[in-house]
C-alpha atoms as a PDB file:
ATOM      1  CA  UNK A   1    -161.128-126.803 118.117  1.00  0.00           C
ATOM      2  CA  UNK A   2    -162.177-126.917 121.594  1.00  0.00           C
ATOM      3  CA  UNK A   3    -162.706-122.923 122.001  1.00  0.00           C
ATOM      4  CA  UNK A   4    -164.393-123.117 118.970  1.00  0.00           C
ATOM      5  CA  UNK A   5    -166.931-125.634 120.289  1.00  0.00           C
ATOM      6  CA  UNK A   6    -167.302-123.939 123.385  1.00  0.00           C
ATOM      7  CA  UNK A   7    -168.023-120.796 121.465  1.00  0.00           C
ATOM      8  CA  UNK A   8    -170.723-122.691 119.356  1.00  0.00           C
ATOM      9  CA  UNK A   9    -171.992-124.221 122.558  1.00  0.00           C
ATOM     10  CA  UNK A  10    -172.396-120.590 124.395  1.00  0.00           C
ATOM     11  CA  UNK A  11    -173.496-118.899 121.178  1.00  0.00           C
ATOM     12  CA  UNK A  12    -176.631-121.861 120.682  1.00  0.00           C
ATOM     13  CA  UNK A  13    -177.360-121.308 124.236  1.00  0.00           C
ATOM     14  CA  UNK A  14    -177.717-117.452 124.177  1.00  0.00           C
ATOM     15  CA  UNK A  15    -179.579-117.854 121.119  1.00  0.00           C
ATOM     16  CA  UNK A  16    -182.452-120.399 122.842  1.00  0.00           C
ATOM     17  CA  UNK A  17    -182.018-117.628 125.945  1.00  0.00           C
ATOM     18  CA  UNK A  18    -183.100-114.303 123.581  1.00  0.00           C
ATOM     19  CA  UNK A  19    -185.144-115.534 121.178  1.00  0.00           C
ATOM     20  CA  UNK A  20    -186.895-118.812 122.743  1.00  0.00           C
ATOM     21  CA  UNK A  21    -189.560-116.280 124.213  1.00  0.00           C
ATOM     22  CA  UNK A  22    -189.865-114.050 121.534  1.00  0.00           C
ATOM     23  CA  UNK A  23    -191.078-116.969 119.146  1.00  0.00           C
ATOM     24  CA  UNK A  24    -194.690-117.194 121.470  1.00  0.00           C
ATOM     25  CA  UNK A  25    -195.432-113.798 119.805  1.00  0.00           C
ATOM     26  CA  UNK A  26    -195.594-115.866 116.267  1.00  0.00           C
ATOM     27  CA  UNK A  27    -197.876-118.220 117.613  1.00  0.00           C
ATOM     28  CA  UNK A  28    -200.458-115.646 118.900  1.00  0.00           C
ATOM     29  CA  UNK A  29    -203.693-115.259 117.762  1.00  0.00           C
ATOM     30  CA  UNK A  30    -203.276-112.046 114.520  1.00  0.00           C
ATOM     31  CA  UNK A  31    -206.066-110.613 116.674  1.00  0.00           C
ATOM     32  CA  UNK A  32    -204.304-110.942 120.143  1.00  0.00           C
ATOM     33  CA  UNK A  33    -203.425-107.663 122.144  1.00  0.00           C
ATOM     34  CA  UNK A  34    -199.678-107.620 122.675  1.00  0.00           C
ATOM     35  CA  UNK A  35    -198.245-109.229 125.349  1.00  0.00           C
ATOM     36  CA  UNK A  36    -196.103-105.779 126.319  1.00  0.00           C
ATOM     37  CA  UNK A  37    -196.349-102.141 124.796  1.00  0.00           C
ATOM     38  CA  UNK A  38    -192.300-102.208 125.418  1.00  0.00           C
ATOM     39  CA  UNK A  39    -190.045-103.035 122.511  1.00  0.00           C
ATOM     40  CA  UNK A  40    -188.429-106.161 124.128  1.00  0.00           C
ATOM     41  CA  UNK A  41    -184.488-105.664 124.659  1.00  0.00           C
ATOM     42  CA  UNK A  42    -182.862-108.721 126.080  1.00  0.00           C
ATOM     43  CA  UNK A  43    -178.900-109.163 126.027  1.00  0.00           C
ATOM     44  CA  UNK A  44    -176.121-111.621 126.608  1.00  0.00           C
ATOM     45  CA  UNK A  45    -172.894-109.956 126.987  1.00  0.00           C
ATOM     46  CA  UNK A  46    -169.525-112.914 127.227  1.00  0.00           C
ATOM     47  CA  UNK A  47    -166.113-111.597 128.100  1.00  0.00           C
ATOM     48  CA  UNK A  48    -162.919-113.681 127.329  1.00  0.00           C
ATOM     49  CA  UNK A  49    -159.465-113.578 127.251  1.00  0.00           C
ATOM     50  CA  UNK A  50    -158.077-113.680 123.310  1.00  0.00           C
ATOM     51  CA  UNK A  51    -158.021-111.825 120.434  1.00  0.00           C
ATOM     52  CA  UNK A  52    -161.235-113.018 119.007  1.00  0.00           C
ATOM     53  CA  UNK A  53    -164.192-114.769 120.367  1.00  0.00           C
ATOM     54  CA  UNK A  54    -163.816-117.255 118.161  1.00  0.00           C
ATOM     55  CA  UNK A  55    -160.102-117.757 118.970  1.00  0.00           C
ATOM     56  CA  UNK A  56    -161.114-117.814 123.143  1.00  0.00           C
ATOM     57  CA  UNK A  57    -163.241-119.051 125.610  1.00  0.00           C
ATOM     58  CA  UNK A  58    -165.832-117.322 127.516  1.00  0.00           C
ATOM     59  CA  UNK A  59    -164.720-116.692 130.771  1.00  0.00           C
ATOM     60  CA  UNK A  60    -168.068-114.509 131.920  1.00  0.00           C
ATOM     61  CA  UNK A  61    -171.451-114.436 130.498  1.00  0.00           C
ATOM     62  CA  UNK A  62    -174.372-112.170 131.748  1.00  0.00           C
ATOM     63  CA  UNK A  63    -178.113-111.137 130.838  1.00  0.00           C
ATOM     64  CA  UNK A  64    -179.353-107.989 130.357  1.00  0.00           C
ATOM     65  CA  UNK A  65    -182.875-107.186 129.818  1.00  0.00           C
ATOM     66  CA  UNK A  66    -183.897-103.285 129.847  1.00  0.00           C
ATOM     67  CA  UNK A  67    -187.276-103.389 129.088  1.00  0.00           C
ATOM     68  CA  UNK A  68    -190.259-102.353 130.446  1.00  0.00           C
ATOM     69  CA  UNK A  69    -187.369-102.759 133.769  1.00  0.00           C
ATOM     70  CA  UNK A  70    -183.351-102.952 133.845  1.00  0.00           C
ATOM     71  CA  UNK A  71    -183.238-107.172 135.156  1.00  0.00           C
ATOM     72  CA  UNK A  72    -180.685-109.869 134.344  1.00  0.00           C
ATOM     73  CA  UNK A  73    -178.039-111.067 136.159  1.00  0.00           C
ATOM     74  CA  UNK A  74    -175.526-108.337 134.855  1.00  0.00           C
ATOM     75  CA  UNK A  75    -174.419-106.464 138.680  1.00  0.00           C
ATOM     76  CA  UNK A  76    -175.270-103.113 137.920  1.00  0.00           C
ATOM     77  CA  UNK A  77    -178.147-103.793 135.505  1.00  0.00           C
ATOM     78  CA  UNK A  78    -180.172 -99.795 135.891  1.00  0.00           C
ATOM     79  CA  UNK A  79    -176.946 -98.199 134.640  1.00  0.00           C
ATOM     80  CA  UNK A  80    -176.094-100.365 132.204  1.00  0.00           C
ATOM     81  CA  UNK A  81    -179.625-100.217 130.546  1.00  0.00           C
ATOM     82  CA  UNK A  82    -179.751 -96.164 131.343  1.00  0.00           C
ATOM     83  CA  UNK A  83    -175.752 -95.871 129.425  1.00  0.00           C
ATOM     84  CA  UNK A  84    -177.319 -97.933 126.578  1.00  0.00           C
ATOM     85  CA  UNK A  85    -180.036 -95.595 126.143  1.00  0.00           C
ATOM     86  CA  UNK A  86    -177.788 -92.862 126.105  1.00  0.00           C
ATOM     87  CA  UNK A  87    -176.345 -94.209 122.949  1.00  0.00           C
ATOM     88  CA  UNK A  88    -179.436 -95.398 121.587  1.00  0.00           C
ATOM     89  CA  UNK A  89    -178.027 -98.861 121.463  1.00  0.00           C
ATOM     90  CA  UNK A  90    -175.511 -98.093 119.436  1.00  0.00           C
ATOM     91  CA  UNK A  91    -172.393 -99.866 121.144  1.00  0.00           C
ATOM     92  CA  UNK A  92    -169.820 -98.545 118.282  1.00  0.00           C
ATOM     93  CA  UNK A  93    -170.925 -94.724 120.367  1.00  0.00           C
ATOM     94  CA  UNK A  94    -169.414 -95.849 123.460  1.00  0.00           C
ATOM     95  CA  UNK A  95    -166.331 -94.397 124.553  1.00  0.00           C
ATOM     96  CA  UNK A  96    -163.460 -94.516 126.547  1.00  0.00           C
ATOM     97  CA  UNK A  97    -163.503 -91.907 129.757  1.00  0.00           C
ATOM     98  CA  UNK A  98    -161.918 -88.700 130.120  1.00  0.00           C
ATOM     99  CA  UNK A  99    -158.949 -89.442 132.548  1.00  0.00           C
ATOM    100  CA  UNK A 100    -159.348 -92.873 132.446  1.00  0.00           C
ATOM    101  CA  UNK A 101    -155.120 -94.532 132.995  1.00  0.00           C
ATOM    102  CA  UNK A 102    -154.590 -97.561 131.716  1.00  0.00           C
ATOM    103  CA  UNK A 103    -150.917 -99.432 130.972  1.00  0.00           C
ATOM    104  CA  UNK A 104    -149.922-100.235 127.424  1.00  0.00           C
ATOM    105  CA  UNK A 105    -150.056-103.685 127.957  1.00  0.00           C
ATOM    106  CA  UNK A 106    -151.184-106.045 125.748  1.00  0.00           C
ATOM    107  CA  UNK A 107    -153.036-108.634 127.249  1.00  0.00           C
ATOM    108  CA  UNK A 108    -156.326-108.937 124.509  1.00  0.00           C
ATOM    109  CA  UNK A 109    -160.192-109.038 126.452  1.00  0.00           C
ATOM    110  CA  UNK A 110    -162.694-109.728 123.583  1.00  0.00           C
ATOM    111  CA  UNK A 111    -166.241-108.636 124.992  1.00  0.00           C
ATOM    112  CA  UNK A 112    -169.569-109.950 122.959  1.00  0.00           C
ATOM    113  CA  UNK A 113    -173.326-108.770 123.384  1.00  0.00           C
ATOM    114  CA  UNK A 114    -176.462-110.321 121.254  1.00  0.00           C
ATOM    115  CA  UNK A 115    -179.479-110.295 121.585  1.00  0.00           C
ATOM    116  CA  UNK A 116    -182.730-108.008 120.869  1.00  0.00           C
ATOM    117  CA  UNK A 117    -182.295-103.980 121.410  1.00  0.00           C
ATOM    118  CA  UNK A 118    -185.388-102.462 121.173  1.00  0.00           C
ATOM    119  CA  UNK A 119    -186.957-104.583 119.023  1.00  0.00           C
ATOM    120  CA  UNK A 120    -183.590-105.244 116.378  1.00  0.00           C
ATOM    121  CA  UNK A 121    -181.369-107.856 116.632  1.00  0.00           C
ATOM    122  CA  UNK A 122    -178.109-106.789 117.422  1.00  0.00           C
ATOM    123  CA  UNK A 123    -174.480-108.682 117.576  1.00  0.00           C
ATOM    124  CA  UNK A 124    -171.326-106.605 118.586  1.00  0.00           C
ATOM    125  CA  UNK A 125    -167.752-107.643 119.081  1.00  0.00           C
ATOM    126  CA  UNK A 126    -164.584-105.602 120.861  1.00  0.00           C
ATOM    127  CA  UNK A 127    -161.851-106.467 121.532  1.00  0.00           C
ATOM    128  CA  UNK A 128    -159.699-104.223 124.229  1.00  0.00           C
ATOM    129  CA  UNK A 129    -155.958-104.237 124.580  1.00  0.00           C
ATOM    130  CA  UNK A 130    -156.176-105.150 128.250  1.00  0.00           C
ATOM    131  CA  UNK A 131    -158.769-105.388 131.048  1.00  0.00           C
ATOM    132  CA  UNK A 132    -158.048-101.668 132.319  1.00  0.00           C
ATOM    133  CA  UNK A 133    -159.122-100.578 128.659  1.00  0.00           C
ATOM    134  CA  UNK A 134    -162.513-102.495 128.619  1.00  0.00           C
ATOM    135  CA  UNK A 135    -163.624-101.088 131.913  1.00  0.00           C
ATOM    136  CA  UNK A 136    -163.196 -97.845 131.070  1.00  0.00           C
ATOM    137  CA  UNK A 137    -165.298 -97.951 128.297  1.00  0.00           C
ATOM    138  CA  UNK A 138    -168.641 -96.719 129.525  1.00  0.00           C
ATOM    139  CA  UNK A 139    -169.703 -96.392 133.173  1.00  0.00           C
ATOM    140  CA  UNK A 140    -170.603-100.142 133.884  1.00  0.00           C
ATOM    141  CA  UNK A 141    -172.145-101.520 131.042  1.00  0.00           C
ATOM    142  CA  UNK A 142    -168.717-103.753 130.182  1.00  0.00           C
ATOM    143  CA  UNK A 143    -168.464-103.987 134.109  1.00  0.00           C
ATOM    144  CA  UNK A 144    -169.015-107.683 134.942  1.00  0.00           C
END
């Protein structure tokens, strides 16, 4: 019950976080230039140990915002906006690197994003086998 509350909690949160300054667009004038000519993506990517976000707790959380700059607190925000791109924000496109090792081990890492891509709402869930198989997913976007 307590993950599940936690998950609510962070969830709520994230919610406020995205959307909370996309709802002054509503209030505008219908006459009012827009406030940007860039399609606003925003992000909120949570990693936690489990088999389900909704069976775990986040232990991570970090913004992403790619537009009309990469910014957020996500550490290598350029790339991670520039390897989103490449898949036109389609996170099921992402895959695993050529070479990449990793040990059979099952030790579950559930990884969330939502938020705005591009205008869109998006919510994606993964869950990886092991830590080793989330990071090498991608180049850094699942690298926080």
């Amino acid at each position: 019950m307590r993950n599940t509350a936690r998950w609510a909690a962070t969830l709520a949160l994230t919610a406020t976080a995205v959307c909370g300054p996309l709802t002054g667009s509503a209030l505008a004038a219908p006459d009012a230039a827009p406030a940007s000519l860039y399609a606003p993506s925003a992000l909120v990517l949570t990693m936690g140990y489990g088999d389900s976000a909704a069976m775990s707790s986040p232990a991570r959380a970090v913004t992403l915002s790619c537009a009309p700059t990469a910014t957020g607190t996500h550490p290598a925000a350029g790339s991670a906006c520039a390897e989103l791109r490449g898949v036109n924000g389609n996170f099921e496109a992402l895959r695993a690197r050529e070479g990449a090792l990793c040990t059979k081990q099952y030790d579950p890492v559930v990884v969330t994003v939502v938020g705005v891509w591009q205008g869109q709402r998006v919510s994606y869930e993964r869950t990886f086998a092991n830590e080793c198989v989330k990071s090498s997913y991608g180049a850094s976007l699942f690298a926080f």
